[in-house]
C-alpha atoms as a PDB file:
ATOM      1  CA  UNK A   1      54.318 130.386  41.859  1.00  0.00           C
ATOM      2  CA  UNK A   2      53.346 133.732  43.599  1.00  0.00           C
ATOM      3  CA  UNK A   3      54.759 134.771  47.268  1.00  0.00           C
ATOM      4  CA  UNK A   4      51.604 137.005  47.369  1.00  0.00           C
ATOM      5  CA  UNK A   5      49.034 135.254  49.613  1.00  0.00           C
ATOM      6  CA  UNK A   6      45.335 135.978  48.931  1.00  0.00           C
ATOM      7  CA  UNK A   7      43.000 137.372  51.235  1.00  0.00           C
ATOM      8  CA  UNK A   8      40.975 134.185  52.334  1.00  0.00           C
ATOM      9  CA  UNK A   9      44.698 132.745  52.423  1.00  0.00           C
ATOM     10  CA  UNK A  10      45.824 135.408  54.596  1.00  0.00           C
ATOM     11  CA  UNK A  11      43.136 134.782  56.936  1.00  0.00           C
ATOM     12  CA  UNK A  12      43.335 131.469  56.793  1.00  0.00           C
ATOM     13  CA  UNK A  13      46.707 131.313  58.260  1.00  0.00           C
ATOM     14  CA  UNK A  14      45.985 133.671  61.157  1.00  0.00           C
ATOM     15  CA  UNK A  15      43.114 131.805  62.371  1.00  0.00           C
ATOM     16  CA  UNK A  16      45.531 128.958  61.720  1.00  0.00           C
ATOM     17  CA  UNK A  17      48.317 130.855  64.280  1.00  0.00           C
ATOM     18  CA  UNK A  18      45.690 131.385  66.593  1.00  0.00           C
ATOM     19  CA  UNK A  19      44.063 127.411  66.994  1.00  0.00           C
ATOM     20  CA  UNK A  20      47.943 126.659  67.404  1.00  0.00           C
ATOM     21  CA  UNK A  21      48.375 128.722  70.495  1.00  0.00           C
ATOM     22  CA  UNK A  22      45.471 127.850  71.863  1.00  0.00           C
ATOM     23  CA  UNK A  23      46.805 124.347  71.900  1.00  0.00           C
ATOM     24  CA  UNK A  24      50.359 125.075  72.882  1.00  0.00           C
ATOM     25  CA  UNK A  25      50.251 127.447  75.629  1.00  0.00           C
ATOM     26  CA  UNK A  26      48.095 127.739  78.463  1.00  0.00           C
ATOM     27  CA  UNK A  27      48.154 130.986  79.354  1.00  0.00           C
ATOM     28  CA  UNK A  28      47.919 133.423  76.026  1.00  0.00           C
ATOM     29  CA  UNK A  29      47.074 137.231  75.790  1.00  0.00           C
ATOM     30  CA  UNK A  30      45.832 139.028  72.974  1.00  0.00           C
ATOM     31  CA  UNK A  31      46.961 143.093  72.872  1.00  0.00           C
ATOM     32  CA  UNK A  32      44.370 145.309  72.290  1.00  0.00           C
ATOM     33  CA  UNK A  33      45.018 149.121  71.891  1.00  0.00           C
ATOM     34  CA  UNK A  34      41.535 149.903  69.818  1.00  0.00           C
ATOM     35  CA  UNK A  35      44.100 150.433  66.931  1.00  0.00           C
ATOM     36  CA  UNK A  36      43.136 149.131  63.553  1.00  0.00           C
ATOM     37  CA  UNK A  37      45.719 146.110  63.577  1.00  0.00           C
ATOM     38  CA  UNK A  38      44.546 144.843  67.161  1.00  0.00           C
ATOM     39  CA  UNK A  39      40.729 145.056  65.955  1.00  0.00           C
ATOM     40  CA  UNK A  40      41.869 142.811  63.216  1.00  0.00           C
ATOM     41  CA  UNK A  41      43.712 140.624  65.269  1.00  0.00           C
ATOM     42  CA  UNK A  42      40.384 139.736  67.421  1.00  0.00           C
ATOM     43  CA  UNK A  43      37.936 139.983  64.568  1.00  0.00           C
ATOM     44  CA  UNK A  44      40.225 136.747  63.082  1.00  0.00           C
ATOM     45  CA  UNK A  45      40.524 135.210  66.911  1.00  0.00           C
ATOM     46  CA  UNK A  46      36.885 135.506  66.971  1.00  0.00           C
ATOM     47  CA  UNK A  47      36.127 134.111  63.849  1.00  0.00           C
ATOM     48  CA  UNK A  48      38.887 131.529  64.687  1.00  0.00           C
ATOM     49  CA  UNK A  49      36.689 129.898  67.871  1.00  0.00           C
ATOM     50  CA  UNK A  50      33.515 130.455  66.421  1.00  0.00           C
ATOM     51  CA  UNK A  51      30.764 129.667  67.755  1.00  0.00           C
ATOM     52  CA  UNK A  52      32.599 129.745  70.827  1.00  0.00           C
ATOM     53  CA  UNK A  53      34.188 132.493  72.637  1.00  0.00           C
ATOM     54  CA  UNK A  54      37.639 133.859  72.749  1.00  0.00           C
ATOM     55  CA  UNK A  55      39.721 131.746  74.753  1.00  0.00           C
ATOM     56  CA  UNK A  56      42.007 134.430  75.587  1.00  0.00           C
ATOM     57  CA  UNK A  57      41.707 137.479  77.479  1.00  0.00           C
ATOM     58  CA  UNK A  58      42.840 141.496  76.597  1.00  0.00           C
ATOM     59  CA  UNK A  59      45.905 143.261  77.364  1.00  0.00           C
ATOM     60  CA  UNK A  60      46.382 147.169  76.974  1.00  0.00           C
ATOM     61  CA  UNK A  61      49.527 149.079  77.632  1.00  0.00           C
ATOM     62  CA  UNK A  62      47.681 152.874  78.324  1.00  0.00           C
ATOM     63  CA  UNK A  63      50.629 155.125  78.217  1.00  0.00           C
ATOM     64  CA  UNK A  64      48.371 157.886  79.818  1.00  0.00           C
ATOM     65  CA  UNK A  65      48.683 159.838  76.064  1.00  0.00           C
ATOM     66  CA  UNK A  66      46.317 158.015  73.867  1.00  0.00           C
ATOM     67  CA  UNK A  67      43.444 159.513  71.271  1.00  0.00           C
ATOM     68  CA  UNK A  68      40.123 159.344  73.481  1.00  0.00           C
ATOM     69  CA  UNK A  69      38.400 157.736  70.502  1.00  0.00           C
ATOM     70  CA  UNK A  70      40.114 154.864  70.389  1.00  0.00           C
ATOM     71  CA  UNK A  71      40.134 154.229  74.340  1.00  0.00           C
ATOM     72  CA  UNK A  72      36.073 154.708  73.697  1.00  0.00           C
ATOM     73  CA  UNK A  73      36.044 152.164  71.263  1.00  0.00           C
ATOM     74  CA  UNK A  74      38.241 149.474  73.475  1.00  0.00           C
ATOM     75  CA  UNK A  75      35.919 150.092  76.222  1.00  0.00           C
ATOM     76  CA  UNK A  76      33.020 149.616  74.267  1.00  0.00           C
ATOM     77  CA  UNK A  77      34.310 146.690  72.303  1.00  0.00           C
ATOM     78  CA  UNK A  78      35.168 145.003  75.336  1.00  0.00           C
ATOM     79  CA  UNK A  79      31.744 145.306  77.138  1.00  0.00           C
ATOM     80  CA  UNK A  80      30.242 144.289  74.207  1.00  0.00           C
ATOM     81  CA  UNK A  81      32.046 141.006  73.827  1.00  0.00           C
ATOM     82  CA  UNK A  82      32.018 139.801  77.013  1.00  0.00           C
ATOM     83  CA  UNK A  83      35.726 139.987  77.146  1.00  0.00           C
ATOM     84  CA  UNK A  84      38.540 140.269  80.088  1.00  0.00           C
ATOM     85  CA  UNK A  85      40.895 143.550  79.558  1.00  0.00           C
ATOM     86  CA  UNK A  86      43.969 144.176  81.627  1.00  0.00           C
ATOM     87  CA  UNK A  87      45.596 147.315  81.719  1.00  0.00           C
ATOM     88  CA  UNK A  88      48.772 148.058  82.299  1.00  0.00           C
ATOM     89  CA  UNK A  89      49.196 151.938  83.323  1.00  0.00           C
ATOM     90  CA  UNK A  90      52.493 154.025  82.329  1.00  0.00           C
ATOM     91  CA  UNK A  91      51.034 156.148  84.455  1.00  0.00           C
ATOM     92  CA  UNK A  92      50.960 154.607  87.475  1.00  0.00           C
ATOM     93  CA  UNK A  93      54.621 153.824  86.766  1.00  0.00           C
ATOM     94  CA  UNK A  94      55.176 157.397  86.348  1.00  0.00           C
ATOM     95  CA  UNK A  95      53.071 158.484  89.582  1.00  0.00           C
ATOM     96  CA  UNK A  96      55.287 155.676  91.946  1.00  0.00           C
ATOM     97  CA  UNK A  97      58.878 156.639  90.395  1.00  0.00           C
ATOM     98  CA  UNK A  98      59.155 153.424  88.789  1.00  0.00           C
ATOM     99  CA  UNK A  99      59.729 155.329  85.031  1.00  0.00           C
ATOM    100  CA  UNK A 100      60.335 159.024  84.884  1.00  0.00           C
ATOM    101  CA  UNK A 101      59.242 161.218  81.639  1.00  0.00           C
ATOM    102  CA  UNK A 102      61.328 161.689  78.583  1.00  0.00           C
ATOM    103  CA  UNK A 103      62.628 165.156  77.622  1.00  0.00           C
ATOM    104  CA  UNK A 104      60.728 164.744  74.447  1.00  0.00           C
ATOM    105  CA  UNK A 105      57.671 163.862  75.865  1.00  0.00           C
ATOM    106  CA  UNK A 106      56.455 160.608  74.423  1.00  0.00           C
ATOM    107  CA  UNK A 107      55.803 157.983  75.967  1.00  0.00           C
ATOM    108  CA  UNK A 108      55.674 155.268  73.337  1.00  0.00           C
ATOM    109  CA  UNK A 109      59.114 154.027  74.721  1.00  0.00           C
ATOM    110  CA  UNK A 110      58.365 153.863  78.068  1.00  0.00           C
ATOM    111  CA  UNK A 111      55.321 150.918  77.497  1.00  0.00           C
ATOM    112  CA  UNK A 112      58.294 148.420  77.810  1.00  0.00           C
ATOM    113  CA  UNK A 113      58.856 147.846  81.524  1.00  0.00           C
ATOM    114  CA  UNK A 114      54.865 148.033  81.985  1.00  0.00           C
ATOM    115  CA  UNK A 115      54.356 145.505  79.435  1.00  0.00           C
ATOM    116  CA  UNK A 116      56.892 143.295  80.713  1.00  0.00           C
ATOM    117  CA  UNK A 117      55.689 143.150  84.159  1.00  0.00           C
ATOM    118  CA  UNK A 118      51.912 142.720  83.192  1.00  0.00           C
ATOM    119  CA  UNK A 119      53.687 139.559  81.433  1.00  0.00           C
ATOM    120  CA  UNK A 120      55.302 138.254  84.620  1.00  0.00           C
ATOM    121  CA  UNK A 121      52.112 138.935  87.019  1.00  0.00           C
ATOM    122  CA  UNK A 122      49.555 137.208  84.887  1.00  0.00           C
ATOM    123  CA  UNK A 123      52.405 134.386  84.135  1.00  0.00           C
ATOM    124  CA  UNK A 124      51.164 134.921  80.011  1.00  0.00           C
ATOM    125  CA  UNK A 125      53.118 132.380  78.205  1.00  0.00           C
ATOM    126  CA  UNK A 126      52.124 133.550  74.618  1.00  0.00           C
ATOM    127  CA  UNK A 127      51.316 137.026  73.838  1.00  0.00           C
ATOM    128  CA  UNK A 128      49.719 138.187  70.485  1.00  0.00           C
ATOM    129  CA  UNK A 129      50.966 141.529  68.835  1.00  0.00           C
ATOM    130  CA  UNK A 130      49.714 142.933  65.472  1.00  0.00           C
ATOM    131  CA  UNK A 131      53.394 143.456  64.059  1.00  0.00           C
ATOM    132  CA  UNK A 132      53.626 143.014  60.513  1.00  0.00           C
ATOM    133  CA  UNK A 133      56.424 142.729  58.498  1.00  0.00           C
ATOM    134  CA  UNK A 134      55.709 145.493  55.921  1.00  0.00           C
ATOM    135  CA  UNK A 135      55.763 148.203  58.897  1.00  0.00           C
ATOM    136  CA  UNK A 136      59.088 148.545  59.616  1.00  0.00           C
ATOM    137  CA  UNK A 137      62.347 146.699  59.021  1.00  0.00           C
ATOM    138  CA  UNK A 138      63.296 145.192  62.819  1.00  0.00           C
ATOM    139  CA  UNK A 139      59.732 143.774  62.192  1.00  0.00           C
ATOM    140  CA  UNK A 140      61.157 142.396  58.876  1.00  0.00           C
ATOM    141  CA  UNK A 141      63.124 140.028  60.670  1.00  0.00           C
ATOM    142  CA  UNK A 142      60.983 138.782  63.043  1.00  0.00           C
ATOM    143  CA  UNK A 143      59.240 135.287  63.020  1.00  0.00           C
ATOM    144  CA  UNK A 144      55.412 134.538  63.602  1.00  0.00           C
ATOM    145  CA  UNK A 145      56.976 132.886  66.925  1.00  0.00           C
ATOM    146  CA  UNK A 146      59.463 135.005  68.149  1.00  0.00           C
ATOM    147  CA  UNK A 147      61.137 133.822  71.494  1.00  0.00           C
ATOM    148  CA  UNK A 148      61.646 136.284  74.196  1.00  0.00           C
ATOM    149  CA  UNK A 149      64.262 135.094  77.185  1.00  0.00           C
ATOM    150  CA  UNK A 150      63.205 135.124  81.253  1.00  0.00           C
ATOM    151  CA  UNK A 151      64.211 139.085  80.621  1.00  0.00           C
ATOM    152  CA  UNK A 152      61.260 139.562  77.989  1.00  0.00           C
ATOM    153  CA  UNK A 153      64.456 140.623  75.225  1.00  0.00           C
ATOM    154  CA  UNK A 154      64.065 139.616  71.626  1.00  0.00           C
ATOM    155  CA  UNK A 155      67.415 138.005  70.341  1.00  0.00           C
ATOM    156  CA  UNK A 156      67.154 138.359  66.661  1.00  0.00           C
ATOM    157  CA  UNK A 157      69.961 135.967  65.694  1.00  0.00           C
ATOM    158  CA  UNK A 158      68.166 133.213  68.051  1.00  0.00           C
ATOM    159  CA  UNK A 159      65.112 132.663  65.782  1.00  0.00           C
ATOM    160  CA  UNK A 160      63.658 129.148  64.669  1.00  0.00           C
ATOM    161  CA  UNK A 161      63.124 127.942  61.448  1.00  0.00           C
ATOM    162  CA  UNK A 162      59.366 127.877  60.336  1.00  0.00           C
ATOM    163  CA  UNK A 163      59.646 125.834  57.160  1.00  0.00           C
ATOM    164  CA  UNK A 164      55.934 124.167  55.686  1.00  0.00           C
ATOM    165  CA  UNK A 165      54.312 126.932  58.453  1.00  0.00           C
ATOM    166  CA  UNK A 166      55.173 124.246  61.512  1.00  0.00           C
ATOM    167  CA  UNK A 167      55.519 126.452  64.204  1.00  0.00           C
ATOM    168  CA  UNK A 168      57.588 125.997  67.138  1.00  0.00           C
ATOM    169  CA  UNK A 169      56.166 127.424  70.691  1.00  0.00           C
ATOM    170  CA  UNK A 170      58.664 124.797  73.106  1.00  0.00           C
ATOM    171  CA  UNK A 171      59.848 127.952  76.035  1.00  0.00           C
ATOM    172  CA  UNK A 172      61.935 126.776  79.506  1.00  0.00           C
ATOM    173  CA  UNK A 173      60.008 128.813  82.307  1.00  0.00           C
ATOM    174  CA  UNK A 174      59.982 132.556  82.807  1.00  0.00           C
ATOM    175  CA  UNK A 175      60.253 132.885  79.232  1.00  0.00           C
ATOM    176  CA  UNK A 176      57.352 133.540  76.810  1.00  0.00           C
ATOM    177  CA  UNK A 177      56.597 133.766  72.975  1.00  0.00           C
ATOM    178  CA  UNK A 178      55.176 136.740  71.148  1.00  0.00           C
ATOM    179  CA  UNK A 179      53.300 135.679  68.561  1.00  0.00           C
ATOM    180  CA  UNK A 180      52.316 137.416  65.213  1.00  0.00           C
ATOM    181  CA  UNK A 181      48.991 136.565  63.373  1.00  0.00           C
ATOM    182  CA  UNK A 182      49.446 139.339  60.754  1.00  0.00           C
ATOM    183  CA  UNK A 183      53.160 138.969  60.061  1.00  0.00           C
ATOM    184  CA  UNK A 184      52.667 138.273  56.259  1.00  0.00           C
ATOM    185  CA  UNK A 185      50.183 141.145  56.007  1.00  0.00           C
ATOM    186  CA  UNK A 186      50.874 144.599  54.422  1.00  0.00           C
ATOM    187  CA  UNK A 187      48.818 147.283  55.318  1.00  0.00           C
ATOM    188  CA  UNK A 188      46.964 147.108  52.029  1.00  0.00           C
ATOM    189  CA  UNK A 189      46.026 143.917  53.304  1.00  0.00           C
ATOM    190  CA  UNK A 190      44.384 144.869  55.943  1.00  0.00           C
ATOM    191  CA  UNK A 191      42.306 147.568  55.030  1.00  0.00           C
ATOM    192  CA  UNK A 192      41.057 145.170  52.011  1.00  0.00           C
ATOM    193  CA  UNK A 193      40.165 142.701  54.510  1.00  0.00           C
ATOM    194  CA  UNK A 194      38.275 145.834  56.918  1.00  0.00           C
ATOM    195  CA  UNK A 195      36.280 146.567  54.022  1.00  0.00           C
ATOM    196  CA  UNK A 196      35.606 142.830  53.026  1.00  0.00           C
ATOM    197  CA  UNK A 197      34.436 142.358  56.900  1.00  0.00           C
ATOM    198  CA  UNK A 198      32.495 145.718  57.421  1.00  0.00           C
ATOM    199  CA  UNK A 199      34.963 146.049  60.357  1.00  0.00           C
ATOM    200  CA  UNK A 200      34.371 149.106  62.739  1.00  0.00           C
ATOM    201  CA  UNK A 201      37.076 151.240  63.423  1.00  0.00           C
ATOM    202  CA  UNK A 202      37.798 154.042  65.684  1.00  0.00           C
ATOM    203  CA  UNK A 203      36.187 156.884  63.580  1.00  0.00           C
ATOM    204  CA  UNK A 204      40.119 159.011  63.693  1.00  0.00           C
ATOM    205  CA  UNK A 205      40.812 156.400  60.801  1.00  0.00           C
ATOM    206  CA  UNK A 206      38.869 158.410  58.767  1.00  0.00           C
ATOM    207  CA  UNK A 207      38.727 161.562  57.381  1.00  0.00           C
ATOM    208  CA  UNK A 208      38.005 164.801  59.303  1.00  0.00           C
ATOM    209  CA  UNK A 209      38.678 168.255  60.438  1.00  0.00           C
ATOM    210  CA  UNK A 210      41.341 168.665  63.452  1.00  0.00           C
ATOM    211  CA  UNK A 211      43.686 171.550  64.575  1.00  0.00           C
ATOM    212  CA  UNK A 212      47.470 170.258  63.265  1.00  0.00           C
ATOM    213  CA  UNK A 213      51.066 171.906  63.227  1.00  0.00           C
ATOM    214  CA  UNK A 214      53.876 170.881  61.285  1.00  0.00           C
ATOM    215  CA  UNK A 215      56.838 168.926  62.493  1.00  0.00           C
ATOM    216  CA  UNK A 216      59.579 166.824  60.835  1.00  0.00           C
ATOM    217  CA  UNK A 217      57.325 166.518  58.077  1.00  0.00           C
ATOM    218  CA  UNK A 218      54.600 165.190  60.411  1.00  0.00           C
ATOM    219  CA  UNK A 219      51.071 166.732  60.891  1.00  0.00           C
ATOM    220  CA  UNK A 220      50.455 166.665  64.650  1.00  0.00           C
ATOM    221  CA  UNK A 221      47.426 167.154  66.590  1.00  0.00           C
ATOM    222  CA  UNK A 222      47.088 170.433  68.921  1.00  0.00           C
ATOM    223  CA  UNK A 223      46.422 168.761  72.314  1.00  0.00           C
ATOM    224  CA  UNK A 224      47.349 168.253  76.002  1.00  0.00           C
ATOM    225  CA  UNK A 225      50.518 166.059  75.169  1.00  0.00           C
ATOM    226  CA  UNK A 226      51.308 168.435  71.886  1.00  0.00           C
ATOM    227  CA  UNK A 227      51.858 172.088  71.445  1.00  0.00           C
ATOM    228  CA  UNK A 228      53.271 174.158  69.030  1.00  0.00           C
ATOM    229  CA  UNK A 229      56.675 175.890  69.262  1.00  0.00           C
ATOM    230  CA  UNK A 230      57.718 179.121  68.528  1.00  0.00           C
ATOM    231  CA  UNK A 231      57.612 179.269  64.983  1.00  0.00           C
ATOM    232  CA  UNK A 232      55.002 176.111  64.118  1.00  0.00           C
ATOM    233  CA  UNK A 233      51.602 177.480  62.299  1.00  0.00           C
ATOM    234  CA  UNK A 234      48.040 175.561  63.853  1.00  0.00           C
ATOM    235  CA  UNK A 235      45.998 174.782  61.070  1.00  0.00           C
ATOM    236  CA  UNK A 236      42.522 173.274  60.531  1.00  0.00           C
ATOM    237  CA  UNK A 237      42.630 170.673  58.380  1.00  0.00           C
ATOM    238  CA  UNK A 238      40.835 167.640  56.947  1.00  0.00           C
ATOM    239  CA  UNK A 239      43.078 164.645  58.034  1.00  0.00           C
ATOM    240  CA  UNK A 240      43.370 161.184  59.035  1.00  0.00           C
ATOM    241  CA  UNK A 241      45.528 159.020  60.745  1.00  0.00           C
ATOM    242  CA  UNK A 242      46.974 155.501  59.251  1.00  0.00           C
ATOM    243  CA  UNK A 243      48.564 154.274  62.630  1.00  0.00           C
ATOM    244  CA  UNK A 244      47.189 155.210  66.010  1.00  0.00           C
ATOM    245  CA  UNK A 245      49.632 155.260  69.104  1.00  0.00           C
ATOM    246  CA  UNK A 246      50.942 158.085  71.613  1.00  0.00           C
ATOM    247  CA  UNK A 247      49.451 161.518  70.739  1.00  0.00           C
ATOM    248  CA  UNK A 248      52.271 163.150  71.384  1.00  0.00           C
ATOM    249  CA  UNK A 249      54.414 161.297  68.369  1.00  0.00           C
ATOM    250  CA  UNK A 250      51.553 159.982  66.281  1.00  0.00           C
ATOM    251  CA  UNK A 251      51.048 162.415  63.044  1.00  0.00           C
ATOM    252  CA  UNK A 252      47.928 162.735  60.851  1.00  0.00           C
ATOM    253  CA  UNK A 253      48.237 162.878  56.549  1.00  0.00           C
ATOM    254  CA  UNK A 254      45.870 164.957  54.949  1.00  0.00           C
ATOM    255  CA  UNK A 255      43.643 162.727  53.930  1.00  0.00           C
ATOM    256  CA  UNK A 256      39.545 162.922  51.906  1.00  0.00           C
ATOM    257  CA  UNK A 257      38.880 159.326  52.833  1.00  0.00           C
ATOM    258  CA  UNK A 258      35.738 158.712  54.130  1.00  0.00           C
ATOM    259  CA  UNK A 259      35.289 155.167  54.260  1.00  0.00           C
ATOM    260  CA  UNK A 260      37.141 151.592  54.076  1.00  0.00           C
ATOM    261  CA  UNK A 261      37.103 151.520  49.844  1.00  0.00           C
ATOM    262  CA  UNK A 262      38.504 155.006  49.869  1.00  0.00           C
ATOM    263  CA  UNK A 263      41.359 154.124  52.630  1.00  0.00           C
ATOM    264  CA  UNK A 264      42.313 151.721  50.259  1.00  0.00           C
ATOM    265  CA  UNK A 265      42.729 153.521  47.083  1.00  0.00           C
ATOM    266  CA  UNK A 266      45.080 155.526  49.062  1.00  0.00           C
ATOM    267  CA  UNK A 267      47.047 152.882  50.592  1.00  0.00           C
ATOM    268  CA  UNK A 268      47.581 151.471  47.015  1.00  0.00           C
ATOM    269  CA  UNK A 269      49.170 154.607  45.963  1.00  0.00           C
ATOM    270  CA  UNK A 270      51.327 155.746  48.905  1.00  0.00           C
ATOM    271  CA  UNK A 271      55.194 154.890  48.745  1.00  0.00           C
ATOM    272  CA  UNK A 272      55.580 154.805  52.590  1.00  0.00           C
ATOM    273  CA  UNK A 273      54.322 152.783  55.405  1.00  0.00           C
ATOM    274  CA  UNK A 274      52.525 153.733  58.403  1.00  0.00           C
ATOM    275  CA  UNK A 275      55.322 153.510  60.418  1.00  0.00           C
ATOM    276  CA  UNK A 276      57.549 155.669  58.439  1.00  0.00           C
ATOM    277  CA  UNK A 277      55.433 158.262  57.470  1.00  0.00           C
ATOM    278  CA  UNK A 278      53.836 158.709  60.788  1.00  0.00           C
ATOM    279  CA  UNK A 279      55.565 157.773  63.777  1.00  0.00           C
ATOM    280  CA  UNK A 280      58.224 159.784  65.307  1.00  0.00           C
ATOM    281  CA  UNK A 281      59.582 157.612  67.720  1.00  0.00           C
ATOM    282  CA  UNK A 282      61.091 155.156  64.963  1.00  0.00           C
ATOM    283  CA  UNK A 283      62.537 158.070  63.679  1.00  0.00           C
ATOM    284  CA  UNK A 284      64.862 158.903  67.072  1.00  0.00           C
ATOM    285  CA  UNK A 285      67.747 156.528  64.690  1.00  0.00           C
ATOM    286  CA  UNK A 286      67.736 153.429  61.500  1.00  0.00           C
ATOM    287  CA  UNK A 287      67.474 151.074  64.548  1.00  0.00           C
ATOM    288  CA  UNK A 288      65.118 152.590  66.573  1.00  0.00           C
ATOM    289  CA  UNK A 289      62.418 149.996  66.342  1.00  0.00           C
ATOM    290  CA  UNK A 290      65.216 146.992  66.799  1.00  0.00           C
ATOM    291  CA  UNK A 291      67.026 148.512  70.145  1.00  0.00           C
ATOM    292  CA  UNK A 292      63.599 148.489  71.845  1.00  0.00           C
ATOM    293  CA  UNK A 293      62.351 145.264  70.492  1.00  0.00           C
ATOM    294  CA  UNK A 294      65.782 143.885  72.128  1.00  0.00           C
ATOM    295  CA  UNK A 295      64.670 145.412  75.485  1.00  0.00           C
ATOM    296  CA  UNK A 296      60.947 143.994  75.087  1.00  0.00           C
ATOM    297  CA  UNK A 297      59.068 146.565  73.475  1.00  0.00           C
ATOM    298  CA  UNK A 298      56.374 144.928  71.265  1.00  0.00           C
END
């Protein structure tokens, strides 16, 4: 007996996750960055409902730094579908005093407060994310339902059982349940499942030329959120990017891939995730990831 679930098995059980909601909770959200896990998330809800529509409507928390091609792509995918899309500004939070900038500039950390209150003024009661447990090890722990209290905070030693996949979505008012279609999915997983589908993706998933510098071992992109320092070379180089999120602390790999076969020939063979190789702001300490999941973050 294998732990390994198949592809048709793997989507099996997210469309499975998503029927359940639908039937639990009466008020669910689905976020949607334009990132390649999110696209996933509501190619499955759509195939889920089919015929019909999606039942739920789009959430977005814009911290104010993201890549322009994959806003593009939201927009587009949302006129194209017919589809509701909320956004919930960091900006605006930013402009009114309600947050104030970080010395280091990103603003990954700052979508908590944003998110939560988007939460409380649409009264969502379930609210898809496109964590996966291969990413990152806070995400390890976490269940396909994962509780959050009337504050929106993730306890991570108050989890339910989820034995024979029954799943468990009871939640007294003012709190709400994140919920995780792709929690058994590894990133190999889901570009194998991008290039069963023919799935459109932002085209920064693939390879091409941008100007990069070299930090922490990252290759970041020269931009209005990130600039060189004193002693950091710009380079133009062919690169893509396995994990989109805040320019300022998202870095590129060098990268040839062209197209979903060739993404996944290089998944197979790298040693680290996404996360790990490319996102600075789990990199700020080993619990990074877990201190702002306590607090609300995704």
């Amino acid at each position: 007996m294998t732990d390994v679930l198949a592809p048709d098995s793997l989507e099996s059980e997210s469309m499975f996750v998503f029927r359940e909601v639908a039937a639990e909770f009466e008020r669910p959200v689905i976020l949607f960055s334009g990132g390649k896990d999110s696209i996933v998330m509501l190619h499955l809800a759509r195939k889920a409902f089919a015929p019909g529509a999606v039942p739920f409507s789009l959430l977005h928390v814009d911290t104010g730094h993201n890549f322009p091609e994959v806003l593009a792509y939201r927009d587009a995918t949302v006129e194209a579908l017919g589809l509701r899309l909320e956004v919930a500004s960091v900006e605006d939070y930013l402009a009114d005093g309600r947050l104030r900038e970080r010395s280091d500039g990103t603003r990954n950390p700052l979508q908590t407060v944003p998110l939560l209150d988007a939460i409380n003024t649409h009264r969502f009661d379930a609210v898809f994310g496109g964590g996966r447990r291969d990413e990152e090890r806070a995400r390890a722990k976490e269940r396909i339902f994962s509780l959050r209290d009337e504050f929106g905070q993730w306890d991570p030693r108050n989890q339910r059982p989820e034995l024979w996949s029954l799943y468990n979505g009871k939640h007294k008012p003012g709190e709400h349940v994140r919920v995780f279609p792709l929690s058994n999915w590894t990133e190999l997983d889901v570009w194998n499942y991008i290039a069963r589908e023919s799935i459109e993706l932002p085209s920064i998933y693939y390879a091409h030329q941008r100007d990069v510098f070299e930090r922490d071992g990252m290759l970041l992109a020269v931009g209005p959120y990130s600039q060189p320092r004193d002693g950091e070379t710009v380079e133009r180089r062919v690169v893509r990017y396995r994990t989109v999120g805040d320019m300022s602390c998202t870095g590129a790999v060098a990268s040839t891939a062209a197209s979903p076969a060739e993404v996944v020939v290089e998944v197979a063979a790298s040693e680290l995730t996404e996360r790990g190789a490319t996102r600075a702001d789990d990199r700020v300490s080993e619990a990074a990831m877990e201190d702002r999941k306590r607090e609300g973050y995704f």
